[in-house]
C-alpha atoms as a PDB file:
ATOM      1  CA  UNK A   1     -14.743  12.234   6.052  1.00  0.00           C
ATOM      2  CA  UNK A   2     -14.044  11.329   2.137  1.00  0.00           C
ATOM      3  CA  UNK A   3     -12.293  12.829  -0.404  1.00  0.00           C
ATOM      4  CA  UNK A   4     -13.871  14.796  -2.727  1.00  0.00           C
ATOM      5  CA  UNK A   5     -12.963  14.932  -6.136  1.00  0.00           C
ATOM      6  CA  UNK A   6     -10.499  18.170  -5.480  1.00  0.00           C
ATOM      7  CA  UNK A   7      -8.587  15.847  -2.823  1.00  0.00           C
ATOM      8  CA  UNK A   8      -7.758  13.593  -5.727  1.00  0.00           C
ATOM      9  CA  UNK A   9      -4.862  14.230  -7.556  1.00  0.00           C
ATOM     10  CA  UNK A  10      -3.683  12.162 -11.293  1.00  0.00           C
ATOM     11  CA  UNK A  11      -1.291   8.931 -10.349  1.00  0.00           C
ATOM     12  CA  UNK A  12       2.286  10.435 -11.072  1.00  0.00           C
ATOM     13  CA  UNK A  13       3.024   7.024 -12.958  1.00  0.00           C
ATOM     14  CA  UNK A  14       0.315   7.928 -15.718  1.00  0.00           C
ATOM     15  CA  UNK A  15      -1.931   5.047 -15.220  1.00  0.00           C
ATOM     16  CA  UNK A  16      -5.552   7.184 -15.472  1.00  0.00           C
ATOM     17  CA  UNK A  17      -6.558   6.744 -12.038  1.00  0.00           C
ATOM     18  CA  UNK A  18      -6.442   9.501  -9.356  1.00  0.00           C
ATOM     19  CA  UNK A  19      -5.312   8.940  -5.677  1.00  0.00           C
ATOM     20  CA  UNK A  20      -5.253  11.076  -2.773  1.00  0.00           C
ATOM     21  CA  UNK A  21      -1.966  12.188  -0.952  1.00  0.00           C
ATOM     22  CA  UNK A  22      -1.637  11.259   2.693  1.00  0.00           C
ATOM     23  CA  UNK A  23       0.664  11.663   5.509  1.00  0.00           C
ATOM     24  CA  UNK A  24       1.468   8.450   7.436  1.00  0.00           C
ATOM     25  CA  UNK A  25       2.413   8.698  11.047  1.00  0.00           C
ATOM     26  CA  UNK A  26       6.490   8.921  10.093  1.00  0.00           C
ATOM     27  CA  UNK A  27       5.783  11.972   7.682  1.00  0.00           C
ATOM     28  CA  UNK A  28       6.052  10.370   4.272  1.00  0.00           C
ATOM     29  CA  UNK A  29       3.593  10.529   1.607  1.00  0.00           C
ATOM     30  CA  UNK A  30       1.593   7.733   1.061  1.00  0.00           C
ATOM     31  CA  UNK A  31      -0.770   7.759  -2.399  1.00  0.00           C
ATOM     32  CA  UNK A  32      -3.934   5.365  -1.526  1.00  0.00           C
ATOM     33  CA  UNK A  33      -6.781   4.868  -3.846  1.00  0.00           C
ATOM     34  CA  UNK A  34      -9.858   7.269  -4.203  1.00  0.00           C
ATOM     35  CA  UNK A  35     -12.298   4.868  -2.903  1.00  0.00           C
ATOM     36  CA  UNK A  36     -12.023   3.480   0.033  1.00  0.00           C
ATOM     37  CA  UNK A  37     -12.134  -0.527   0.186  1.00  0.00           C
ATOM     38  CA  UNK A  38     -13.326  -2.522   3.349  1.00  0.00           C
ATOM     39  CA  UNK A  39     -10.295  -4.699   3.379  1.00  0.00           C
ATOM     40  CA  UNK A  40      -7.725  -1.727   2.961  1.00  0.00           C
ATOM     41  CA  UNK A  41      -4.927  -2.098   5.096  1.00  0.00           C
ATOM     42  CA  UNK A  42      -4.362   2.197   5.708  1.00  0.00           C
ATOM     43  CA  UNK A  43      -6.611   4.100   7.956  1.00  0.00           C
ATOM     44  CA  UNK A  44      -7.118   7.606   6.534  1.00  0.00           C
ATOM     45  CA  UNK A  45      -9.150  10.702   8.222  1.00  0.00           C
ATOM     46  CA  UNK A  46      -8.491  14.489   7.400  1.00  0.00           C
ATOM     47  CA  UNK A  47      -6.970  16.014  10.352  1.00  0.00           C
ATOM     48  CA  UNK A  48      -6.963  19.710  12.217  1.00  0.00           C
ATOM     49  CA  UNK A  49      -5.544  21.256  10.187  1.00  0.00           C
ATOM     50  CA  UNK A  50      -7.154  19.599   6.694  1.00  0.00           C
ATOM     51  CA  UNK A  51      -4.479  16.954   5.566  1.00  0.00           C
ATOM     52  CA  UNK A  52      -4.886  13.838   4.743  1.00  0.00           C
ATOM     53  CA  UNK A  53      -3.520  11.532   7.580  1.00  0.00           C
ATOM     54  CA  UNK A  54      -2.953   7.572   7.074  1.00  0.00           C
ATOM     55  CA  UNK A  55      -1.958   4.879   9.577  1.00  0.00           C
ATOM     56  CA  UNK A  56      -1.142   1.302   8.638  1.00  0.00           C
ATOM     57  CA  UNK A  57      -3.351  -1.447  10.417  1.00  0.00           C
ATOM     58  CA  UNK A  58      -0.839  -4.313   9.985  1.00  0.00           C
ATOM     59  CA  UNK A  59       1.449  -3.676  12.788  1.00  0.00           C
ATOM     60  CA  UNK A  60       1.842  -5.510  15.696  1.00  0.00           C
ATOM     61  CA  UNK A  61       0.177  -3.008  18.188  1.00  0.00           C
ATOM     62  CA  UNK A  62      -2.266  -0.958  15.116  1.00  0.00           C
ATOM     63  CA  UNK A  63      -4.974  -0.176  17.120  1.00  0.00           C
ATOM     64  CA  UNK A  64      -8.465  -0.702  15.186  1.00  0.00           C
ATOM     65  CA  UNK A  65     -10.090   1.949  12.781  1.00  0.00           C
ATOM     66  CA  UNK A  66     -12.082   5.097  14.761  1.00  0.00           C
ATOM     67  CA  UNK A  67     -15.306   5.524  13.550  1.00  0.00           C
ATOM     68  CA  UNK A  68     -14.265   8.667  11.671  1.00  0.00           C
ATOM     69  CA  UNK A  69     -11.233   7.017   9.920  1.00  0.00           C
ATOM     70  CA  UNK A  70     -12.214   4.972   6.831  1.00  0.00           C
ATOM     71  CA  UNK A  71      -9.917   2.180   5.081  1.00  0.00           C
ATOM     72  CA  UNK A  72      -8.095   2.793   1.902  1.00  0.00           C
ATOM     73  CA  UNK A  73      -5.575   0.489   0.218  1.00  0.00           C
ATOM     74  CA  UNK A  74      -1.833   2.021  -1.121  1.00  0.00           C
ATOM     75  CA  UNK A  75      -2.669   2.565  -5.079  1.00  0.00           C
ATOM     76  CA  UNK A  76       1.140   2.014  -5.290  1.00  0.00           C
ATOM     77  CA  UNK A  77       1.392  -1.905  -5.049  1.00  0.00           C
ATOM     78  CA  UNK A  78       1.152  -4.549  -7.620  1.00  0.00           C
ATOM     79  CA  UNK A  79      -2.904  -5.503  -8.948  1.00  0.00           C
ATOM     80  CA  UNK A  80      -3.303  -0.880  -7.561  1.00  0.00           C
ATOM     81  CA  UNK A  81      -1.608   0.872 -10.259  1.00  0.00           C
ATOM     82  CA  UNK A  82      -1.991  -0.284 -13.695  1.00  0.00           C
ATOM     83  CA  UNK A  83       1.152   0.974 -14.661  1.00  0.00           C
ATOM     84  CA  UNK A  84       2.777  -0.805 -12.270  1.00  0.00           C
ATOM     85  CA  UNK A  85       1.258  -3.823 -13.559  1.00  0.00           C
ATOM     86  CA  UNK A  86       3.397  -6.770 -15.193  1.00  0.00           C
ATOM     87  CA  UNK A  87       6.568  -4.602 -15.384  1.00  0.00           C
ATOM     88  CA  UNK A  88       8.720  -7.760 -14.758  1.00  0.00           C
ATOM     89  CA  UNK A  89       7.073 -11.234 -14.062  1.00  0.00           C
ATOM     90  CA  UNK A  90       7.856 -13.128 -11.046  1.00  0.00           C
ATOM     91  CA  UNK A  91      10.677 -15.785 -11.578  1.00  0.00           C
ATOM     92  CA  UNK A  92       9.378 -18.509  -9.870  1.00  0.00           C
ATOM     93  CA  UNK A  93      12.199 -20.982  -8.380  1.00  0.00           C
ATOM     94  CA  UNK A  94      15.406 -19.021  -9.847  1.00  0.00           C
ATOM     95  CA  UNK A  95      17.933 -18.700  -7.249  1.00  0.00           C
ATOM     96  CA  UNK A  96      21.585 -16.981  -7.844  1.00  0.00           C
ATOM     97  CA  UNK A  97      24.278 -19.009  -8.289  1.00  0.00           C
ATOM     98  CA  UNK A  98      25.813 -17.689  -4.464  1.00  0.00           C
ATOM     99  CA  UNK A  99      22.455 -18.968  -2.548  1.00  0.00           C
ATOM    100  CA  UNK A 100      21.709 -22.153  -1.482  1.00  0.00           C
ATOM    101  CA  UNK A 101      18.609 -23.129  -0.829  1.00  0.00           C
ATOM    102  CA  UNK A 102      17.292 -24.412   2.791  1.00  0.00           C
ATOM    103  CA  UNK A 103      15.232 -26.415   2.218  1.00  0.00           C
ATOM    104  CA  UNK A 104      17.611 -28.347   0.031  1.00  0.00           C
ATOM    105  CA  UNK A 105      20.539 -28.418   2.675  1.00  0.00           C
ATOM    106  CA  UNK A 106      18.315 -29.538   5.725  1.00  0.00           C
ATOM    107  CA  UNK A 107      17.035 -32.675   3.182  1.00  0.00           C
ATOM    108  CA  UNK A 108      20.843 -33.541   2.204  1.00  0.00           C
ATOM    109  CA  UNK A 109      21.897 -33.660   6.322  1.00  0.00           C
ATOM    110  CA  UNK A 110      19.162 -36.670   7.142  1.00  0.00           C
END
């Protein structure tokens, strides 16, 4: 089953878009986008009692979507919510003063 539009709720972070409130397997909420997207990593179906469930499909032993689950990506992550968007650029290569990098030790030893 899909969401309709009075499953969909406004994204608490303000961005525009609205998202619909799950329950993964651990009992946390988990906001995924309104449409679902073929290479979504959550499996989402409306349960018994008419919540919103979600699974992940990356673990180790995730067993495959059901035919009445349908696959939804987290609207929380970074190219999801726009307001999440380009809050800090990466830092490519900076690396506290404290850490030293592997890849440089293993070279230095042969």
């Amino acid at each position: 089953m899909r969401p309709t539009r009075h499953d969909l709720r406004p994204c608490p972070n303000g961005c525009g878009e609205r998202v619909l409130w799950t329950r993964t397997e651990h009992g946390e909420r988990l906001a995924v986008d309104a449409n679902p997207a073929p290479d979504g990593n959550q499996a989402v179906m409306k349960d018994g009692t008419g919540r919103w469930a979600s699974r992940s499909l990356d673990g180790a032993g995730a067993l495959p979507p059901h035919p009445i689950e349908h696959r939804f990506k987290p609207h929380f992550r970074k190219d999801g919510c726009r307001a999440l968007r380009d809050v800090q650029p990466e830092l490519p290569g900076l690396i506290p003063s404290n850490v030293v990098a592997i890849a440089t030790r293993r070279r230095s030893r042969r």
